[in-house]
C-alpha atoms as a PDB file:
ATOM      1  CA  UNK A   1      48.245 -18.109 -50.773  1.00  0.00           C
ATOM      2  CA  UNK A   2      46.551 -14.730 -50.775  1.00  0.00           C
ATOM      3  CA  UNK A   3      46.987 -12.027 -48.544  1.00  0.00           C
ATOM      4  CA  UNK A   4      43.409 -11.597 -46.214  1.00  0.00           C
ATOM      5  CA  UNK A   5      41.891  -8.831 -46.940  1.00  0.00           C
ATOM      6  CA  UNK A   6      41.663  -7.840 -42.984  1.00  0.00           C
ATOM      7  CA  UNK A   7      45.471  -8.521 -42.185  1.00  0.00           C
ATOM      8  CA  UNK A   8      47.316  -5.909 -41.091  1.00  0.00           C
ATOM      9  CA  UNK A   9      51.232  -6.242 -41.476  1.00  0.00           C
ATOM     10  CA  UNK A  10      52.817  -5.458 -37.933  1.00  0.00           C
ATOM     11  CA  UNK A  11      55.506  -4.019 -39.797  1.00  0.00           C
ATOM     12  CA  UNK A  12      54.257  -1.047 -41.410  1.00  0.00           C
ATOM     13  CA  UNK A  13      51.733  -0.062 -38.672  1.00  0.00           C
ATOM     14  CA  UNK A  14      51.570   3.812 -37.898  1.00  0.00           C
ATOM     15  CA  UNK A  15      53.551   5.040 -34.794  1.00  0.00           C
ATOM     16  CA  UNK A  16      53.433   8.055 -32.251  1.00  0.00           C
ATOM     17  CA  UNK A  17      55.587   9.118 -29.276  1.00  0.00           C
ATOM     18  CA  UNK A  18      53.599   9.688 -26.230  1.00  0.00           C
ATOM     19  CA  UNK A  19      52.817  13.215 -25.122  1.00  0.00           C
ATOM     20  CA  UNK A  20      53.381  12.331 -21.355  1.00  0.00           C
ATOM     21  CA  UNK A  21      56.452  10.133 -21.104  1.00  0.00           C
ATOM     22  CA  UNK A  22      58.010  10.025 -24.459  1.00  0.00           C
ATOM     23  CA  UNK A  23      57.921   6.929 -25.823  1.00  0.00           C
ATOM     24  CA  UNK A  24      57.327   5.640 -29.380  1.00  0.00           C
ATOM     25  CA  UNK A  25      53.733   3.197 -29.338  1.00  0.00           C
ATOM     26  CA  UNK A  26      52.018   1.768 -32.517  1.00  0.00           C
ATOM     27  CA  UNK A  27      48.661   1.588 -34.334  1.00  0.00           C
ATOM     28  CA  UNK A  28      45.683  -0.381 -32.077  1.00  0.00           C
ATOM     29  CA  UNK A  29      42.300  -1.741 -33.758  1.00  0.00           C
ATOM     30  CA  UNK A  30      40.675   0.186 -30.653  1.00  0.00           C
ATOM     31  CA  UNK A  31      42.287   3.214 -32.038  1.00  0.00           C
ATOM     32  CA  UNK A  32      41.429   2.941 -35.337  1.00  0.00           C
ATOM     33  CA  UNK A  33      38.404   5.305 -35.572  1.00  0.00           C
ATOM     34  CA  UNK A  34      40.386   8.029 -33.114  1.00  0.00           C
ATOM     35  CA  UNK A  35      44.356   7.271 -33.905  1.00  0.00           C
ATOM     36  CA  UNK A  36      44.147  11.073 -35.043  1.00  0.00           C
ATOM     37  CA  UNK A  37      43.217  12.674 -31.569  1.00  0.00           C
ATOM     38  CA  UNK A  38      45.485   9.310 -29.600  1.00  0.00           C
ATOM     39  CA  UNK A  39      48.138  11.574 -27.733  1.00  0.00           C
ATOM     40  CA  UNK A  40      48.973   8.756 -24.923  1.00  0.00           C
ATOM     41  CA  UNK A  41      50.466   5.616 -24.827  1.00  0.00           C
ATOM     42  CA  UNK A  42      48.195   4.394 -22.041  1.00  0.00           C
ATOM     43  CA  UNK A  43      45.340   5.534 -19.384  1.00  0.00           C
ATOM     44  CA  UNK A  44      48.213   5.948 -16.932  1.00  0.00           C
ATOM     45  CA  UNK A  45      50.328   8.233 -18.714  1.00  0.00           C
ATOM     46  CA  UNK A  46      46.677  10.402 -19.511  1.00  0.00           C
ATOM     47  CA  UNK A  47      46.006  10.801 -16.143  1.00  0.00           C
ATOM     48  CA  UNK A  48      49.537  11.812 -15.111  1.00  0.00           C
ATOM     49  CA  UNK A  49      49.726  14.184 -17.851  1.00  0.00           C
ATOM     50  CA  UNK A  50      45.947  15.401 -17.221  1.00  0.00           C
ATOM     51  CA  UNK A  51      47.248  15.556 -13.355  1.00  0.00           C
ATOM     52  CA  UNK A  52      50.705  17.139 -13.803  1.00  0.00           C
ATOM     53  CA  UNK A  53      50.192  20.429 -15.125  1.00  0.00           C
ATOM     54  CA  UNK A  54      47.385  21.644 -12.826  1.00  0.00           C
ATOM     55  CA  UNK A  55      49.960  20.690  -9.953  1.00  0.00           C
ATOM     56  CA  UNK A  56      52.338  23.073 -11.664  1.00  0.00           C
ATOM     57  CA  UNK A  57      50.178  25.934 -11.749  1.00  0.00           C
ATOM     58  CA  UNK A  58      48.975  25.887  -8.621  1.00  0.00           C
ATOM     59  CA  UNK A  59      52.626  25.503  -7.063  1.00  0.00           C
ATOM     60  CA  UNK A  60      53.742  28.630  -9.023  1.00  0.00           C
ATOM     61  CA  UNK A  61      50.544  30.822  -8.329  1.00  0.00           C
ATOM     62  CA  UNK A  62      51.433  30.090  -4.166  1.00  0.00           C
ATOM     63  CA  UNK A  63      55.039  30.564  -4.678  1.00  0.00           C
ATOM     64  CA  UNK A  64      54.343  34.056  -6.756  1.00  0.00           C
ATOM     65  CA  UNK A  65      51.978  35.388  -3.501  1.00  0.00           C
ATOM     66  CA  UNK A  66      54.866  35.358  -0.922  1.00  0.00           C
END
């Protein structure tokens, strides 16, 4: 038997650690046209990370008034 010529080994499937929470996540078929601008492991950890640092921000720019 042949290898298909669509098969992807699970094995040897590109990984990146999430910019939000840290952890390691692999390759995804949806990815495949963007895997080089993929920085999260999920929608939830985007729209922490999207949420987090304007939080920040505005907590130092009130603490620096008083």
């Amino acid at each position: 038997m042949g290898l298909l010529s669509g098969f992807r080994n699970p094995h040897n499937l590109p990984v990146k650690t999430c910019a939000h929470c840290g952890r390691p996540f692999c390759w995804r078929r949806k990815w495949a046209r963007s895997w080089d601008e993929v920085k999260y492991c999920s929608k939830g950890c985007k729209h922490r990370a999207q949420k987090t640092p304007a939080n920040i921000c505005a907590a130092a720019s009130v603490e620096d008034e008083f």
